[in-house]
Every structure is written in structure tokens, then in C-alpha cells.
Protein backbone atom coordinates (compact mmCIF):
# COMPACT_ATOMS: atom_id res chain seq x y z
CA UNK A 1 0.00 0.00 0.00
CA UNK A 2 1.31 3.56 -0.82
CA UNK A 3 -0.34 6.57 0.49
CA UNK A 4 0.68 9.73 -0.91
CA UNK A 5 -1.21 13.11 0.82
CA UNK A 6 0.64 15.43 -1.04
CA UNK A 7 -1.70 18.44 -1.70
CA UNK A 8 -0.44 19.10 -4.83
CA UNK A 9 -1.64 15.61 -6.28
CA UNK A 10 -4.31 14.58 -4.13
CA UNK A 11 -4.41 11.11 -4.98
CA UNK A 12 -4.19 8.16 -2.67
CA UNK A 13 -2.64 5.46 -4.88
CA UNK A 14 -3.09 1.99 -3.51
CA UNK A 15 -0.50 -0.69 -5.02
CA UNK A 16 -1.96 -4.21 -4.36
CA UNK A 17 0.39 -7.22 -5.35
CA UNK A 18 -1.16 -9.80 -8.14
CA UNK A 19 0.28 -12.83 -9.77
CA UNK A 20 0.49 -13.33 -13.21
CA UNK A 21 1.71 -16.62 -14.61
CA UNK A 22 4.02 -16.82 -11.04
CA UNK A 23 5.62 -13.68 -11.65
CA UNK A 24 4.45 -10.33 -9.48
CA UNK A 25 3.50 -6.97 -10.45
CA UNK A 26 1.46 -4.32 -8.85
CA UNK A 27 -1.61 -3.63 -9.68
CA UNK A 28 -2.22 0.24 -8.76
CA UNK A 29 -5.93 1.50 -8.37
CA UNK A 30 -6.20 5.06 -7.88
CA UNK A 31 -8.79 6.80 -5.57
CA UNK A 32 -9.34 10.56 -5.21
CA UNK A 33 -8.53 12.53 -1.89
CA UNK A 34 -12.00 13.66 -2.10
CA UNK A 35 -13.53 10.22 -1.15
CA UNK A 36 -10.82 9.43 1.30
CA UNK A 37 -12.05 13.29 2.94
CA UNK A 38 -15.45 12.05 3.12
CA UNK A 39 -14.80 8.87 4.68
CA UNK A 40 -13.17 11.01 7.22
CA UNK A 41 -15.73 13.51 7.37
CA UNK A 42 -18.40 10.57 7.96
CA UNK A 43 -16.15 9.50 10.80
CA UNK A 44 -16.09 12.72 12.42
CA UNK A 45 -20.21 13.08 11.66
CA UNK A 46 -20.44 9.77 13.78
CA UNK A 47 -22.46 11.03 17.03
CA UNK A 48 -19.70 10.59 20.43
CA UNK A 49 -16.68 10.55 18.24
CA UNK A 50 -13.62 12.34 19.83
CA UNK A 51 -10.80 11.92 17.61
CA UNK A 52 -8.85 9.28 14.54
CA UNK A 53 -5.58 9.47 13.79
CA UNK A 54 -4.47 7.62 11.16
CA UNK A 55 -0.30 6.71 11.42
CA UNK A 56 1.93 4.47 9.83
CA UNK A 57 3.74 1.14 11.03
CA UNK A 58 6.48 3.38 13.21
CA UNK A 59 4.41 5.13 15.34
CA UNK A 60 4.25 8.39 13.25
CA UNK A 61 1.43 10.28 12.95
CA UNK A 62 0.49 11.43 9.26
CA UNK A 63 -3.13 12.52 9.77
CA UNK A 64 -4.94 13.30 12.67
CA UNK A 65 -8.53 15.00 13.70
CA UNK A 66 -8.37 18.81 14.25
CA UNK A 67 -10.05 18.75 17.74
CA UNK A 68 -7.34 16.71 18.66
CA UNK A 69 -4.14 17.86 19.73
CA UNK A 70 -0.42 16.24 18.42
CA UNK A 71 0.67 15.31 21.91
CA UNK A 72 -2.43 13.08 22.31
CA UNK A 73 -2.31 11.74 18.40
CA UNK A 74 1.27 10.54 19.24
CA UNK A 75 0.39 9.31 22.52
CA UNK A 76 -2.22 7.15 20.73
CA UNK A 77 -0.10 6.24 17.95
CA UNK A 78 2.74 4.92 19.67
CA UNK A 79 0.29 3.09 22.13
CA UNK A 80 -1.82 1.54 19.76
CA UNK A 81 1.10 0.78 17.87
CA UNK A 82 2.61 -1.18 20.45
CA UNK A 83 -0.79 -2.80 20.57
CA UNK A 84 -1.49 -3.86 17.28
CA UNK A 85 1.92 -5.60 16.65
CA UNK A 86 1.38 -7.48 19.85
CA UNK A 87 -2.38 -8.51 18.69
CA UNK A 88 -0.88 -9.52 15.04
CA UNK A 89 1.65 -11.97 16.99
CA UNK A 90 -0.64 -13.66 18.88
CA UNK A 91 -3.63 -13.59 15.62
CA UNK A 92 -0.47 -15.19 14.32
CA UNK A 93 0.73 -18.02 17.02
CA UNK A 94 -2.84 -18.87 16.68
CA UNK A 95 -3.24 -19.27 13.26
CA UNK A 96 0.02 -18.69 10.95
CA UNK A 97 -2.68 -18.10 8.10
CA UNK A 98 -4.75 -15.81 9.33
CA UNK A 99 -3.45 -12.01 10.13
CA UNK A 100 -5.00 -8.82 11.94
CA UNK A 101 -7.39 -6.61 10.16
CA UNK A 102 -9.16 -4.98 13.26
CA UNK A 103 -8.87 -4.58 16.90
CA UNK A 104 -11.85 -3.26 19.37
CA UNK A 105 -10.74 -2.34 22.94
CA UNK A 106 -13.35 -0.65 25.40
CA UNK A 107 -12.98 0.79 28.45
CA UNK A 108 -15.57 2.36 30.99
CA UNK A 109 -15.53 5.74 28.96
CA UNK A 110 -13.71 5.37 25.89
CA UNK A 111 -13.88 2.74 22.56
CA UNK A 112 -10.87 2.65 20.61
CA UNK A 113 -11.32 0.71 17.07
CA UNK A 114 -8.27 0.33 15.05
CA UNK A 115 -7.84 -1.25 11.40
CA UNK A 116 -4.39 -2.10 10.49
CA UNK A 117 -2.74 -2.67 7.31
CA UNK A 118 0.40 -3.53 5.97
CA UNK A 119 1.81 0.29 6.17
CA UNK A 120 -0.78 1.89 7.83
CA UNK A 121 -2.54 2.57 11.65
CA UNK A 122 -6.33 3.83 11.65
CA UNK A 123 -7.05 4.34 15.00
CA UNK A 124 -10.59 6.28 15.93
CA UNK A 125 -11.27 6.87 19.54
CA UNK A 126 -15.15 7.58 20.92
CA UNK A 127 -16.99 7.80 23.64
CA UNK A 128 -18.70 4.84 24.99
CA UNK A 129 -20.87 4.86 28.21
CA UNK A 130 -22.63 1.74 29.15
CA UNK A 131 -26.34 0.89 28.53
CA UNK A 132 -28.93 1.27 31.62
């Protein structure tokens, strides 16, 4: 997967590996910044959401919710981060097939839903408060 959030392009390209006749090449399928801004405008419409922040594999933040400041985007990053590599170890001690796609943690205020990729971290935090 590349992502490229350069302004000046604003084009997500997203390489995905194919085999042809047991030789591989990339198959590239290009989608506009514009969709990727409204799936993150749908996010943020979401009633009790407080924040995404979308990073890649290190840790790094690359995109993160205006409400929400760096400090606390980084925090999450490098937390979650730590979390989904552990998660993806044991997904694969279980089951050397299989691999992580998403990971759900709630606590008693907060519900923290992250989809990992190859390269890349979306983590979006909300509020959560338990039914009566």
C-alpha cells in the first residue's frame, strides 16, 4: 500500500500485489482525496466521536482529527502501535494463516477501534458509556 497526501496531487494510490503466470506486479488502483475526505468527514459526523488518527507502522502520525491535539495523536499512535503488533503476533501463534485486520478495545468511557494494514494505523477513539 502507498499513500501519498501530497496536496499538490491529491491522490491516494493503492498498489496491491497480483500474480500473473508466477511472476508479481502491482496492480495500482487510484482513488481521489476527495472520497478518502469524506470517509473522514463521515467519521467525524459519527455522534460521540472524539478523535482518529491515522499513522503508519512506526508510530508516526500522518493525519490526525483537528479537535485533537499532536501530543495526544502521538500518545495514541505509539500506544496503539505497540498494541497492534502485539495482537498480530498472537492472531499469528494462533493461526500462521490468518493475520489482523481490526482490533476493538473498550474501556468504561472510551472505545478505541483500530484497522491495520500492511503500512498503515487507523485508529478512531469515541466515547462509549454503558447501557442502563
Amino acid at each position: 500500500v502507498c499513500l501519498n497526501l501530497e496536496n499538490q496531487e491529491r491522490v491516494l494510490t493503492i498498489r496491491c500485489p497480483t500474480t500473473n503466470n508466477n511472476r508479481l506486479f502491482a496492480q495500482e488502483e487510484i482513488v481521489s482525496m476527495s472520497a478518502i475526505e469524506d470517509t473522514l468527514e463521515r467519521i467525524k459526523g459519527q455522534q460521540g466521536v472524539e478523535g482518529y488518527v491515522i499513522c503508519n507502522r512506526e508510530g508516526s502520525v500522518l493525519r490526525r482529527m483537528a479537535s485533537m491535539s499532536q501530543g495526544t495523536a502521538e500518545k495514541y499512535a505509539r500506544h496503539m502501535n505497540e498494541m497492534a503488533t502485539k495482537a498480530r503476533h498472537v492472531t499469528r501463534d494462533l493461526d500462521p494463516e490468518d493475520d489482523l485486520q481490526n482490533l476493538r478495545i473498550r474501556t468504561k468511557t472510551k472505545e478505541v477501534i483500530l484497522s491495520h494494514s500492511a503500512e498503515f494505523i487507523i485508529i478512531v477513539i469515541q466515547k462509549w458509556t454503558p447501557y442502563s
